[in-house]
Each structure stands twice: as structure tokens, then as C-alpha cells.
C-alpha atoms as a PDB file:
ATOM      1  CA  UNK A   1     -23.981   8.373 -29.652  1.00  0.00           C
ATOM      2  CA  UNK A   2     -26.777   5.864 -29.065  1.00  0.00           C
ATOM      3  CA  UNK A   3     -27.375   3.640 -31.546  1.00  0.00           C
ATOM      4  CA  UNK A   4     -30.201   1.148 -31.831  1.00  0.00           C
ATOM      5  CA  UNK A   5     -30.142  -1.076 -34.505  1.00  0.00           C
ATOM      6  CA  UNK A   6     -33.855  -3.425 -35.440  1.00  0.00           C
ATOM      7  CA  UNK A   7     -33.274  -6.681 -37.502  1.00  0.00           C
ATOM      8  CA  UNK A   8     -36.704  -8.290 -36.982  1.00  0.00           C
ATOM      9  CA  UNK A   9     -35.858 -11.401 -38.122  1.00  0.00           C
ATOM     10  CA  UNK A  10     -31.753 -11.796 -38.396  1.00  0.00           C
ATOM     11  CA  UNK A  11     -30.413 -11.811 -35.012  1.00  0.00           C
ATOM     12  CA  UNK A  12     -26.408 -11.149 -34.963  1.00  0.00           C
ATOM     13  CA  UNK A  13     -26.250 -14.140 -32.804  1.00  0.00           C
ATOM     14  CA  UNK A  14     -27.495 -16.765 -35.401  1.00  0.00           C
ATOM     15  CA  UNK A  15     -25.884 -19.873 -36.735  1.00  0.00           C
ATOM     16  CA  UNK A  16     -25.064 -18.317 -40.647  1.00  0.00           C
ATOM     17  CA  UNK A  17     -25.980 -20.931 -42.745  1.00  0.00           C
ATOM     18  CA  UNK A  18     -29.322 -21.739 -41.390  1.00  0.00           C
ATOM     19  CA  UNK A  19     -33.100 -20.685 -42.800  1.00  0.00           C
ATOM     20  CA  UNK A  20     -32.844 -17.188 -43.196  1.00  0.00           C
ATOM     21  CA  UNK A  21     -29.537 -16.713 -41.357  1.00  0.00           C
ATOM     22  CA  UNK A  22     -26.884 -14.925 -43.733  1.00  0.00           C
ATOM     23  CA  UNK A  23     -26.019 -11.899 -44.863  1.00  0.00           C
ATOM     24  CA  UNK A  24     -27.940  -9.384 -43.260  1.00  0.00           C
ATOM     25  CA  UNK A  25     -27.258 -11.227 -39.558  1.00  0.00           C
ATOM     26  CA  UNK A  26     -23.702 -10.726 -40.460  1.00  0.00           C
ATOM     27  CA  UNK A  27     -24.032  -6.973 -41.687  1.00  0.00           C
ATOM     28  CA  UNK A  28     -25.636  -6.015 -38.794  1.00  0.00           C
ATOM     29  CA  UNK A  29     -22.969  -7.515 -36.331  1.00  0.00           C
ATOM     30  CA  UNK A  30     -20.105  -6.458 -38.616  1.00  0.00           C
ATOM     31  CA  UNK A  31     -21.622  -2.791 -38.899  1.00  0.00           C
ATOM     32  CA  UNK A  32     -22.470  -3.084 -34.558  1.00  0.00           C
ATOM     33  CA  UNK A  33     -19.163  -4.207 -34.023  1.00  0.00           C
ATOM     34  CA  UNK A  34     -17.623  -1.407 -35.878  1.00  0.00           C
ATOM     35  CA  UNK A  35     -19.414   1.270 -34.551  1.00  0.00           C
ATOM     36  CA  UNK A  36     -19.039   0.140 -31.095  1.00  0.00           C
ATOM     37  CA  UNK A  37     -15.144  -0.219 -31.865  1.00  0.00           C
ATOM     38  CA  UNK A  38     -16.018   4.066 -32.693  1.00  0.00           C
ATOM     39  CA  UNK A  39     -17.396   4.521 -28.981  1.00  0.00           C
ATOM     40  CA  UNK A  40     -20.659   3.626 -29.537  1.00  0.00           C
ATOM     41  CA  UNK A  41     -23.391   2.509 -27.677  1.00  0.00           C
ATOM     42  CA  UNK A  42     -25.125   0.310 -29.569  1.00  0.00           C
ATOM     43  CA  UNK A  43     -28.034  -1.971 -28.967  1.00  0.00           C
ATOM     44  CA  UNK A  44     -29.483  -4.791 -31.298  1.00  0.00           C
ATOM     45  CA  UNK A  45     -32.622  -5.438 -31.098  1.00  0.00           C
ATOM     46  CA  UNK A  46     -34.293  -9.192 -33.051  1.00  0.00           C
ATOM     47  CA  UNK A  47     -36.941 -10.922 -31.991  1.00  0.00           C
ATOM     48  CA  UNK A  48     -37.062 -13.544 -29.275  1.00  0.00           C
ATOM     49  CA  UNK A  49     -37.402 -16.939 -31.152  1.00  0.00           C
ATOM     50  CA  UNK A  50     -36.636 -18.867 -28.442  1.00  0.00           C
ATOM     51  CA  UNK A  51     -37.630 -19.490 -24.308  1.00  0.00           C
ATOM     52  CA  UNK A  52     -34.061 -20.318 -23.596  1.00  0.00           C
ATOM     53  CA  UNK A  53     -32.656 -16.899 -25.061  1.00  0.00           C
ATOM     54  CA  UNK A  54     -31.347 -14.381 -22.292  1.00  0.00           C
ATOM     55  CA  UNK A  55     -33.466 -11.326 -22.307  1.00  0.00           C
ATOM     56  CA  UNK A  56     -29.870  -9.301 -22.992  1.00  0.00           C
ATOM     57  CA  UNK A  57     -26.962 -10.780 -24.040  1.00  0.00           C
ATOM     58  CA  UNK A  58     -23.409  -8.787 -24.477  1.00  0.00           C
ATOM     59  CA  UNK A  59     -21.584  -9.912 -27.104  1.00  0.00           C
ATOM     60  CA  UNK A  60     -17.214  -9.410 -27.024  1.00  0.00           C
ATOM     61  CA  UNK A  61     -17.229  -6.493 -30.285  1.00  0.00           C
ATOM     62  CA  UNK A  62     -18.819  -4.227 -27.589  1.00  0.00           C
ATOM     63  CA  UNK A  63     -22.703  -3.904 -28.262  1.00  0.00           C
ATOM     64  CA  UNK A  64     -25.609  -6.131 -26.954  1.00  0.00           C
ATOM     65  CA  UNK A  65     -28.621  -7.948 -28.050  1.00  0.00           C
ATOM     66  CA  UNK A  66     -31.745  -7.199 -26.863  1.00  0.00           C
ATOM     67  CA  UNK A  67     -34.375  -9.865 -27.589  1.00  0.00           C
ATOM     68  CA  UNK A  68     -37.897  -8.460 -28.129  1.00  0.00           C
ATOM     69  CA  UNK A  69     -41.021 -10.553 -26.709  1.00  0.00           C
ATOM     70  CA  UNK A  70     -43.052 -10.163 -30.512  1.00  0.00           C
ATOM     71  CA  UNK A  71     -45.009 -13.207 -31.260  1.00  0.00           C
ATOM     72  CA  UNK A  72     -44.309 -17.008 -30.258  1.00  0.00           C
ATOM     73  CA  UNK A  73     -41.163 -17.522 -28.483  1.00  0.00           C
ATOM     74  CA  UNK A  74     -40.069 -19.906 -31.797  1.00  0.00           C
ATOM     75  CA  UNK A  75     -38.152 -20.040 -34.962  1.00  0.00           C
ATOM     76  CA  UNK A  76     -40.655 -18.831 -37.540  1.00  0.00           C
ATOM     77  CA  UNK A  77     -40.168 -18.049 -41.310  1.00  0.00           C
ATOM     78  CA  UNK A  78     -39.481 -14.440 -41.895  1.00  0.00           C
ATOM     79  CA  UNK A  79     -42.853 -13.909 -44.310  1.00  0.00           C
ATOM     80  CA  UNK A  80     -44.579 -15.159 -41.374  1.00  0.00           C
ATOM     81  CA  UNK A  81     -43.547 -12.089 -39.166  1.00  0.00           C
ATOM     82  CA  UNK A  82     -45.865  -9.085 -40.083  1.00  0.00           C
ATOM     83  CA  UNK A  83     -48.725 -10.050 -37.460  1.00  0.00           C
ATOM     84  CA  UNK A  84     -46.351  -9.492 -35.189  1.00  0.00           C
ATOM     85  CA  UNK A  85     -44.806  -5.771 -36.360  1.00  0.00           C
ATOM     86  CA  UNK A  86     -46.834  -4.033 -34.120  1.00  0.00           C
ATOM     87  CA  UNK A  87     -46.021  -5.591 -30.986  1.00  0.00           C
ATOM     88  CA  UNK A  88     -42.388  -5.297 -31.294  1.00  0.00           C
ATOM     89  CA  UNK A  89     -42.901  -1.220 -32.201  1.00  0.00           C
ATOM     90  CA  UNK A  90     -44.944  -0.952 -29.452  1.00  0.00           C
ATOM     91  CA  UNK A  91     -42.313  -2.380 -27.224  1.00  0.00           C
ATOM     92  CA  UNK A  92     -39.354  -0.763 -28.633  1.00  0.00           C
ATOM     93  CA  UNK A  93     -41.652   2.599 -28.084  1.00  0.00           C
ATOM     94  CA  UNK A  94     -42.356   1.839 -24.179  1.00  0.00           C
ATOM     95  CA  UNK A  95     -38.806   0.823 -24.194  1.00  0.00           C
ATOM     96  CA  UNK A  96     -37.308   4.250 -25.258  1.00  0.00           C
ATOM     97  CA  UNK A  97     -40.160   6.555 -23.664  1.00  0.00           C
ATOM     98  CA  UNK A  98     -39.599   5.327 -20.160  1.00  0.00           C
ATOM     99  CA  UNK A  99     -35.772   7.597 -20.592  1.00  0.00           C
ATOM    100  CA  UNK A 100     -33.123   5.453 -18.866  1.00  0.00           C
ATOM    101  CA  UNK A 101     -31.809   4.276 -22.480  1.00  0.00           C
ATOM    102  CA  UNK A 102     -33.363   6.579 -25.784  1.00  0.00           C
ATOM    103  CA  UNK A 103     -31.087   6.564 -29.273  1.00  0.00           C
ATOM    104  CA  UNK A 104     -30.135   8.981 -30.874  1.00  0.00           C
ATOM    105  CA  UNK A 105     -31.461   7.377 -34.128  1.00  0.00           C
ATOM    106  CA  UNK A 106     -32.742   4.148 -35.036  1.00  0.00           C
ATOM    107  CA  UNK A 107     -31.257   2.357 -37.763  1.00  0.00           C
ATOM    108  CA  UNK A 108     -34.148  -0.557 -39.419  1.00  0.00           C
ATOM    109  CA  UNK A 109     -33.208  -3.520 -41.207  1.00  0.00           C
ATOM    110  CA  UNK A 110     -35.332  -5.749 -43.419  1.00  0.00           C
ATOM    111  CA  UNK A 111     -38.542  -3.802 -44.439  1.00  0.00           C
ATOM    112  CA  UNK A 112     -40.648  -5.478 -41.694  1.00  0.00           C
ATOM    113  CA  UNK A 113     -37.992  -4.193 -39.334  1.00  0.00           C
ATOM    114  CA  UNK A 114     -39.086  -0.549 -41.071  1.00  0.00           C
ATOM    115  CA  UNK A 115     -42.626  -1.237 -39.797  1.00  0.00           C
ATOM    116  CA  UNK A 116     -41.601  -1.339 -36.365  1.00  0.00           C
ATOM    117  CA  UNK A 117     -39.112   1.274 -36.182  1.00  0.00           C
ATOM    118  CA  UNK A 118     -41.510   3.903 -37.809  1.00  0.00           C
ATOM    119  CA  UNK A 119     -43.917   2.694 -35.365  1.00  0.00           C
ATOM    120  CA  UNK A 120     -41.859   3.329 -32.327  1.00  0.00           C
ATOM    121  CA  UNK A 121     -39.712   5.847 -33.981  1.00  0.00           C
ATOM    122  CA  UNK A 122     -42.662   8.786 -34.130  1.00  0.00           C
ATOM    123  CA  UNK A 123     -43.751   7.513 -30.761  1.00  0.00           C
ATOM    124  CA  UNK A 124     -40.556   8.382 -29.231  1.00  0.00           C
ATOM    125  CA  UNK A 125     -39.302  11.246 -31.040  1.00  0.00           C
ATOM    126  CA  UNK A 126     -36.774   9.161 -32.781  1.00  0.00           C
ATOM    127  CA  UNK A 127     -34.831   9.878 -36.081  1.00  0.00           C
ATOM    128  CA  UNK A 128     -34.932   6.621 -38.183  1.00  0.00           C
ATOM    129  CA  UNK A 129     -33.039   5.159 -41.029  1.00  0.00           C
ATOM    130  CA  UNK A 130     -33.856   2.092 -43.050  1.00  0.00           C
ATOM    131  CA  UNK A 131     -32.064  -0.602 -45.064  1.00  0.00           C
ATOM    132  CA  UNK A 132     -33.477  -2.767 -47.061  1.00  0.00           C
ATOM    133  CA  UNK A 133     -31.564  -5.500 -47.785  1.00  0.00           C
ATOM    134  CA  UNK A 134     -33.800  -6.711 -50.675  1.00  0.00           C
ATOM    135  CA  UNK A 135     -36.534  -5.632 -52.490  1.00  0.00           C
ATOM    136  CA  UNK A 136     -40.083  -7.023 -52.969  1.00  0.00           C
ATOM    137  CA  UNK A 137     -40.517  -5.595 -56.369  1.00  0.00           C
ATOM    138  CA  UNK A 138     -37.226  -7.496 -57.667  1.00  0.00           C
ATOM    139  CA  UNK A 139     -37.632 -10.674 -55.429  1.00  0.00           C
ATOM    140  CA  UNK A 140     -41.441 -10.671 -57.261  1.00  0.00           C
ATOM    141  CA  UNK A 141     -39.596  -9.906 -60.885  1.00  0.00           C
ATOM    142  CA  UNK A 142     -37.344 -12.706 -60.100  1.00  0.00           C
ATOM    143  CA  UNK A 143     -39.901 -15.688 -58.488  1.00  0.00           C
ATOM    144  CA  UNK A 144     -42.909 -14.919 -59.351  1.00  0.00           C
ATOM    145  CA  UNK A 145     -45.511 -17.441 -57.679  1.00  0.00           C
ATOM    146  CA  UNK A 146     -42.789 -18.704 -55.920  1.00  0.00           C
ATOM    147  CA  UNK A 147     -42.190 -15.584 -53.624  1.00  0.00           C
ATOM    148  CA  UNK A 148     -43.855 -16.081 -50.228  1.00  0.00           C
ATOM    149  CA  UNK A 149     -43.482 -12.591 -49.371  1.00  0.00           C
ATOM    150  CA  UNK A 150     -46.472 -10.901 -47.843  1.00  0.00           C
ATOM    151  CA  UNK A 151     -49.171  -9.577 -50.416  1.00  0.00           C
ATOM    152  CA  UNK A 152     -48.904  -5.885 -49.334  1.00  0.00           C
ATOM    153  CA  UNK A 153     -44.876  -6.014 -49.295  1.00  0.00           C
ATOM    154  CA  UNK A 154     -44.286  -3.723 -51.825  1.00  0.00           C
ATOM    155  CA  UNK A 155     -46.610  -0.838 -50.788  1.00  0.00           C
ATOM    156  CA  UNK A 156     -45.268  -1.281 -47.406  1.00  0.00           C
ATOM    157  CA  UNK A 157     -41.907  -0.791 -49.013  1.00  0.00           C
ATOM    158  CA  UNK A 158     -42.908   2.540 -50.751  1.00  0.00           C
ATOM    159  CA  UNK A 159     -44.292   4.108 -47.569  1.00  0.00           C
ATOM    160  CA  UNK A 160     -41.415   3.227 -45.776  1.00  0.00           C
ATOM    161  CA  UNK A 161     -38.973   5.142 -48.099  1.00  0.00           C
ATOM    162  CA  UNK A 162     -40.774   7.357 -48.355  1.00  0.00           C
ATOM    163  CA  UNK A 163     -41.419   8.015 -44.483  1.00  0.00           C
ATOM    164  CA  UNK A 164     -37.872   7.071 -43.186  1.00  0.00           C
ATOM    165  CA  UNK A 165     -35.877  10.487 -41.994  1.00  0.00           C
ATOM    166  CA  UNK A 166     -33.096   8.285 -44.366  1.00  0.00           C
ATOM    167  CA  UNK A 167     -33.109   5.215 -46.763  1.00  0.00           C
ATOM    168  CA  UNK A 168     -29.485   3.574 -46.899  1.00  0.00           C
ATOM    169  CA  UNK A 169     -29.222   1.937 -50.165  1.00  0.00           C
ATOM    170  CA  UNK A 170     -26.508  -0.303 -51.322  1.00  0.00           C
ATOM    171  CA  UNK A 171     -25.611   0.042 -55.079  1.00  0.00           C
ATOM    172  CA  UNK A 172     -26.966   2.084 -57.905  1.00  0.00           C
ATOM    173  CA  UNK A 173     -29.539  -0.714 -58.828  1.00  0.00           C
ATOM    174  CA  UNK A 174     -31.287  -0.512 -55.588  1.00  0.00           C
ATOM    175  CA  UNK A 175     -31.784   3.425 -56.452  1.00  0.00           C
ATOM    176  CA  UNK A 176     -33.142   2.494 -59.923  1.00  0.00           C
ATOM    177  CA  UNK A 177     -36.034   0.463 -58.205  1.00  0.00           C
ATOM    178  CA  UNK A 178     -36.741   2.247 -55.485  1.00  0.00           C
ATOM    179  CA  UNK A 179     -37.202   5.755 -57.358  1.00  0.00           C
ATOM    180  CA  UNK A 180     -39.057   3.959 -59.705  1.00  0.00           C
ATOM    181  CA  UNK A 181     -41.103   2.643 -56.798  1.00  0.00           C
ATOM    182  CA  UNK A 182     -41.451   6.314 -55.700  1.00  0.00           C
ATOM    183  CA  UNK A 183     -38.969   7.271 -52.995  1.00  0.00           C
ATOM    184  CA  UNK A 184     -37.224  10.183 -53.749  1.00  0.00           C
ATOM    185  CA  UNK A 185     -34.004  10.181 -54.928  1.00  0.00           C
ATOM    186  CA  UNK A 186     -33.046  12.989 -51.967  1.00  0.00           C
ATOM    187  CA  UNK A 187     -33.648  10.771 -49.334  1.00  0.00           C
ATOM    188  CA  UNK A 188     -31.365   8.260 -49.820  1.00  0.00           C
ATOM    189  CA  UNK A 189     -27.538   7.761 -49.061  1.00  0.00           C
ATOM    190  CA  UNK A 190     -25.722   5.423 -51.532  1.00  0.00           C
ATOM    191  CA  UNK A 191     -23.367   3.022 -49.095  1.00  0.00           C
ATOM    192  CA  UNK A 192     -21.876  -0.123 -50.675  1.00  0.00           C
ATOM    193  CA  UNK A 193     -21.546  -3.218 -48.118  1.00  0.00           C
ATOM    194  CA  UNK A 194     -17.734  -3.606 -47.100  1.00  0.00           C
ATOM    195  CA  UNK A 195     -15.421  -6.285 -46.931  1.00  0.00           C
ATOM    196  CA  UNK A 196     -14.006  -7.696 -43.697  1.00  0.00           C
ATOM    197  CA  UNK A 197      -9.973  -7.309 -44.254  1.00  0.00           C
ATOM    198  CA  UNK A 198      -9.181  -9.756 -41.576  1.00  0.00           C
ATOM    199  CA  UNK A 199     -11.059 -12.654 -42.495  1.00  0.00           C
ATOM    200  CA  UNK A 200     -10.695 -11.733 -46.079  1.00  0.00           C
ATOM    201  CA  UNK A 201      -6.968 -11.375 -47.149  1.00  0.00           C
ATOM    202  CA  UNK A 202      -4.829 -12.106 -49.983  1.00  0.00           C
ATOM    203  CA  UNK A 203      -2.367 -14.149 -48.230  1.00  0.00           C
ATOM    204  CA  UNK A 204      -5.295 -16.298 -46.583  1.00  0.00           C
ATOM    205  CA  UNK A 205      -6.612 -19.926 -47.073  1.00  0.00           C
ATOM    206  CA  UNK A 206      -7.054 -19.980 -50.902  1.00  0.00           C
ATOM    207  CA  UNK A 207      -7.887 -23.241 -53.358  1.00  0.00           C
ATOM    208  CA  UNK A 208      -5.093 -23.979 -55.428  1.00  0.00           C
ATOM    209  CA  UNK A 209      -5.467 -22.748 -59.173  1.00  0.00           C
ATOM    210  CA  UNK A 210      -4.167 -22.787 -62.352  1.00  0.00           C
ATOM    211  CA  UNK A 211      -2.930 -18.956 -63.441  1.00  0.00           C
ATOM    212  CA  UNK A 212      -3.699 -19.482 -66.521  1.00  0.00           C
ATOM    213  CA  UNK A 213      -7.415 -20.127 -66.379  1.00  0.00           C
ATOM    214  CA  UNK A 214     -10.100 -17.814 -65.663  1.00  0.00           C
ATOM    215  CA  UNK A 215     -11.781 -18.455 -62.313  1.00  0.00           C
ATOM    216  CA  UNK A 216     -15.247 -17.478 -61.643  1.00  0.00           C
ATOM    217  CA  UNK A 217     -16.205 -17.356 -57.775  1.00  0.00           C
ATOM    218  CA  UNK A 218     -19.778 -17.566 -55.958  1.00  0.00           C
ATOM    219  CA  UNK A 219     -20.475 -17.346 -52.196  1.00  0.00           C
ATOM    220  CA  UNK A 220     -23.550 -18.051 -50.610  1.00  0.00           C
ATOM    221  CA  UNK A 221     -25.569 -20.026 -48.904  1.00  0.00           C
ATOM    222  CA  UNK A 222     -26.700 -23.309 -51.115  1.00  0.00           C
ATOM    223  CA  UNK A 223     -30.241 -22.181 -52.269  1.00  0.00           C
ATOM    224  CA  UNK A 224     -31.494 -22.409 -55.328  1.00  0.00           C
ATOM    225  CA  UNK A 225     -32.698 -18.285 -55.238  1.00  0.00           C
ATOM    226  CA  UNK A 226     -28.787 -17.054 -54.852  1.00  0.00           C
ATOM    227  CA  UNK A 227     -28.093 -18.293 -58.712  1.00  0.00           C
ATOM    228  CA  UNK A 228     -25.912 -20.725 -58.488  1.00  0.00           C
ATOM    229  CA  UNK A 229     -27.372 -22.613 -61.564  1.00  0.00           C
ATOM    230  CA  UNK A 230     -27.114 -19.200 -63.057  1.00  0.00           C
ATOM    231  CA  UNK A 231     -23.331 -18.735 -62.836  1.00  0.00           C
ATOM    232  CA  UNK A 232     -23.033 -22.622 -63.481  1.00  0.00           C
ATOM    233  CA  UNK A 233     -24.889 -22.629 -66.500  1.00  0.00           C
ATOM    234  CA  UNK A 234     -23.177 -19.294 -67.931  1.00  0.00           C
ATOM    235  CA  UNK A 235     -19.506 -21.011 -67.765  1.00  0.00           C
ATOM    236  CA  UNK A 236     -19.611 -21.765 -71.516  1.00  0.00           C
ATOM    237  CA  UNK A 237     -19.346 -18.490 -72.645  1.00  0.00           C
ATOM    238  CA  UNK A 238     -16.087 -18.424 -70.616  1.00  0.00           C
ATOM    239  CA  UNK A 239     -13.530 -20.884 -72.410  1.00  0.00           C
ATOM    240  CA  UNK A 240     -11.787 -22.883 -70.528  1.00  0.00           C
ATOM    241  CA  UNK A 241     -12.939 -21.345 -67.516  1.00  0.00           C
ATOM    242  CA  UNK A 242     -13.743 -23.063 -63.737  1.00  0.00           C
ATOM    243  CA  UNK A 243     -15.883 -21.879 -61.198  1.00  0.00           C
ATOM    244  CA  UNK A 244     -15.598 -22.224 -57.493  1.00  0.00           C
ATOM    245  CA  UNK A 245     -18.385 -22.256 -55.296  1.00  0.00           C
ATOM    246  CA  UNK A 246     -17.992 -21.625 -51.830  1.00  0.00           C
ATOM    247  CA  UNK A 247     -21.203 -22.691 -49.409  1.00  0.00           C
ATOM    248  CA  UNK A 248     -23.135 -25.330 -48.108  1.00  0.00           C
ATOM    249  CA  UNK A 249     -22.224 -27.991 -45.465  1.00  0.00           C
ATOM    250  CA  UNK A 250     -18.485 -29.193 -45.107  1.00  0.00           C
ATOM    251  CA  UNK A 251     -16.715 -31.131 -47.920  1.00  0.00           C
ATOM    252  CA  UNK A 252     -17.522 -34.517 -46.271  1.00  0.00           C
ATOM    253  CA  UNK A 253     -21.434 -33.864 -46.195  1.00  0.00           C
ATOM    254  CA  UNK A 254     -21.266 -32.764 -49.478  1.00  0.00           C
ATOM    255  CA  UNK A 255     -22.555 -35.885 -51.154  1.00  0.00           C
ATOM    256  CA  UNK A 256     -25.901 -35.644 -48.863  1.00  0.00           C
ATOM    257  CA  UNK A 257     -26.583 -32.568 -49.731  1.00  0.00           C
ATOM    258  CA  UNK A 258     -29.839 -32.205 -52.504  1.00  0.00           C
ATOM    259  CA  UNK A 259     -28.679 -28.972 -53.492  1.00  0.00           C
ATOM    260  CA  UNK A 260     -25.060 -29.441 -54.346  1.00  0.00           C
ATOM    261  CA  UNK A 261     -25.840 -32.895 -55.716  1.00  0.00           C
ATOM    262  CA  UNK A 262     -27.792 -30.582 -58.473  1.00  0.00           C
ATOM    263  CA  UNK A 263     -25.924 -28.287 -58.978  1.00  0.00           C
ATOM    264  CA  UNK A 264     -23.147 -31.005 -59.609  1.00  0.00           C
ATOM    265  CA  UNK A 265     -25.619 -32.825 -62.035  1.00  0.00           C
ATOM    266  CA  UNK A 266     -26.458 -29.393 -63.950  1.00  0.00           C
ATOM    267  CA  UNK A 267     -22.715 -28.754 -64.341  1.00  0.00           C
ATOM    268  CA  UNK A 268     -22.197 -32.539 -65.990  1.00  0.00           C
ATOM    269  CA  UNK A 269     -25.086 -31.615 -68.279  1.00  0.00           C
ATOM    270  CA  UNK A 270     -23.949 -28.232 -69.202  1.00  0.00           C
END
């Protein structure tokens, strides 16, 4: 089968760790790889932020990247990408109509991603799928005037589930929202994110603990909007608890590092 799969914004081939390069750059090259390691053929497609970027690049799991001329050839911020929606749909569509490479479906991630796909999707005859990845509704419920997200996010995100041929959704919450945003329930497919068994193991790299303590663990990257503070700031109503956060630059840059420095100043305080 021929698989394309559109991440507008999170190319496969990032640096994780940088502006908006994290978890969905690595769950679309985890979910490539795999389905490549199936048989496969499966394309990426991100756009080109860069004038020194090959036009294709293979990658060694077995699918490429296809960089898609949308916009300035430069790192932008993601809520800065709808202007240029339409260009990369049109592309993708006079990239699939021409015949030497059509998929079978077309698998959108991010909501702007959505935009695109749709676009290019009905163009070319194309069944589409769409993850989200986040919500605008909950990232609004959650920021409020500090959300930079485009004003017309959530209607955007409405249409989209409801015009997708199928909305993959990631846990039971994301169902909540979304039928109360008015998708219907029938359309999606519930499919939790995975776990990579050989980076993650039991008999891997592990800090040292005490057994007899409870140990609370966060991963992410060190912003303030994955809740750091939150999990910090909830330790008291775990006695004698201690909480591990993995992120951020390596132990020795630590100390120049705003973010950790607060969180380390909100744990003295707590």
C-alpha cells in the first residue's frame, strides 16, 4: 500500500527538543518507520523550512521525506503556517494527479496538516485520515490569552472531523471534546500512542532510587505549557514522595537554563 503521511509543520527529520520539535515529529517517524518495516511505501511529506534541505531525502527505517515548497524557505512558528495551507494542498494535489506516485490514503497530522490534505485529498480522489495531536478547544481552556493559535482554529477543527473519510483519536478524552465539538462519534477510531520497546526497556539506563519511596515521573520538553509546575507543585499530597523530570538540555547546562532554574526555585518554595 501507498502511504502518504502530511505533518505541516513537524518534519521526522528535526532536532527533538527544539521550537515545536517533539512529539508529533517523533510519532510520525516511529509510525513511518513501522509501517515501512510492514512493506510499505510510505512518503512524508513537511514543509521546506530551509534552502539547504534536499528536495527528497531517504531516511534508513525505509520511507522518505518529501519537502513541500509552501511559504518562505525558513523556520517559522507553527501558528504562523495557515497562509500557506493552500499552497502545499495544491502541490500535494498536482503531485498525486500527474499518476507516477498516488496513495492509497492520506494520513494528516496537526489540524493545519488537515487543511491541506482535504484540499488535495478531493482533488485527487484520495481517502484521508486525520490526527490531531491537540486540540484548539482544550489548548484555549488551558491558556487562554496566551494561546497564539489562529482565531478560526477551532471551526477549522470541526469541519475537518467532520469531513475526514476517518479521525484517529488518541484516548477517550480526545472523543469527549471532539463529539462535543460535533464530529460524530462513528467516524472516529480510538488508537492510543505506543511505546518504543527498544529504547524503552526495563533493564535500560535508569536513575538510581529508593524502593521504598514513591516516584513520580514527567517527560517532556522544558516548557512551561507541558505542566511541569503542575506535577511539581502537586508532590505534597504524595508523602515522602520524589519526582523525576526528564527534559531539557544536558545535566551540565542545566544551571543556564531559565526554565529548570524555575522549576528548581518553585520546588524549594513548595
Amino acid at each position: 500500500m501507498r502511504i502518504a503521511m502530511i505533518s505541516e509543520h513537524a518534519s521526522p527529520l528535526a532536532v527533538l527538543g527544539e521550537e515545536d520539535a517533539g512529539g508529533q515529529n517523533t510519532h510520525v517517524a516511529e509510525l513511518s518507520a513501522a509501517l515501512a518495516g510492514e512493506g510499505h511505501d510510505v512518503r512524508v511529506y513537511t514543509r521546506r523550512d530551509s534552502t539547504t534541505l534536499d528536495h527528497v531525502v531517504s531516511t534508513p527505517d525505509g520511507y522518505q521525506v518529501w519537502h513541500v515548497p509552501a511559504g518562505p524557505p525558513r523556520r517559522m512558528p507553527k501558528d504562523e503556517l495557515l497562509p500557506f495551507m493552500g499552497e502545499f494542498g495544491t502541490w500535494l494535489a498536482e503531485q498525486w494527479r500527474d499518476g507516477s506516485w498516488v496513495p492509497d490514503v492520506a494520513h494528516a497530522h496537526f489540524w493545519m496538516s488537515g487543511l491541506a490534505t482535504l484540499h488535495a485529498g478531493r482533488r485527487a480522489r484520495v481517502p484521508t485520515v486525520l490526527t490531531y495531536h491537540a486540540l484548539g478547544t482544550v489548548k484555549r481552556r488551558h491558556q487562554g490569552t496566551r494561546d497564539t493559535s489562529p482565531p478560526g482554529r477551532i471551526g477549522y477543527e470541526r469541519a475537518l472531523g467532520r469531513a475526514a473519510d476517518r479521525v484517529i483519536v488518541q484516548c477517550q478524552d480526545e472523543i469527549g471534546e471532539l463529539v462535543r465539538l460535533g464530529v460524530p462519534r462513528a467516524r472516529m477510531a480510538l488508537v492510543p500512542s505506543g511505546v518504543n520497546q527498544e529504547m524503552f526497556r526495563p533493564d535500560g539506563p535508569a536513575e538510581p532510587r529508593d524502593p521504598s519511596r514513591p516516584r513520580l515521573l514527567t517527560v517532556g520538553r522544558m516548557v512551561e505549557r507541558k505542566g511541569f509546575a503542575d506535577v511539581i507543585q502537586a508532590l505534597h499530597a504524595v508523602p515522602d514522595a520524589e519526582c523525576v523530570v526528564v527534559g531539557g538540555p544536558p545535566a551540565d547546562l542545566l544551571p543556564a537554563d531559565t526554565f529548570a532554574r524555575r522549576l528548581g526555585a518553585l520546588a524549594e518554595s513548595c
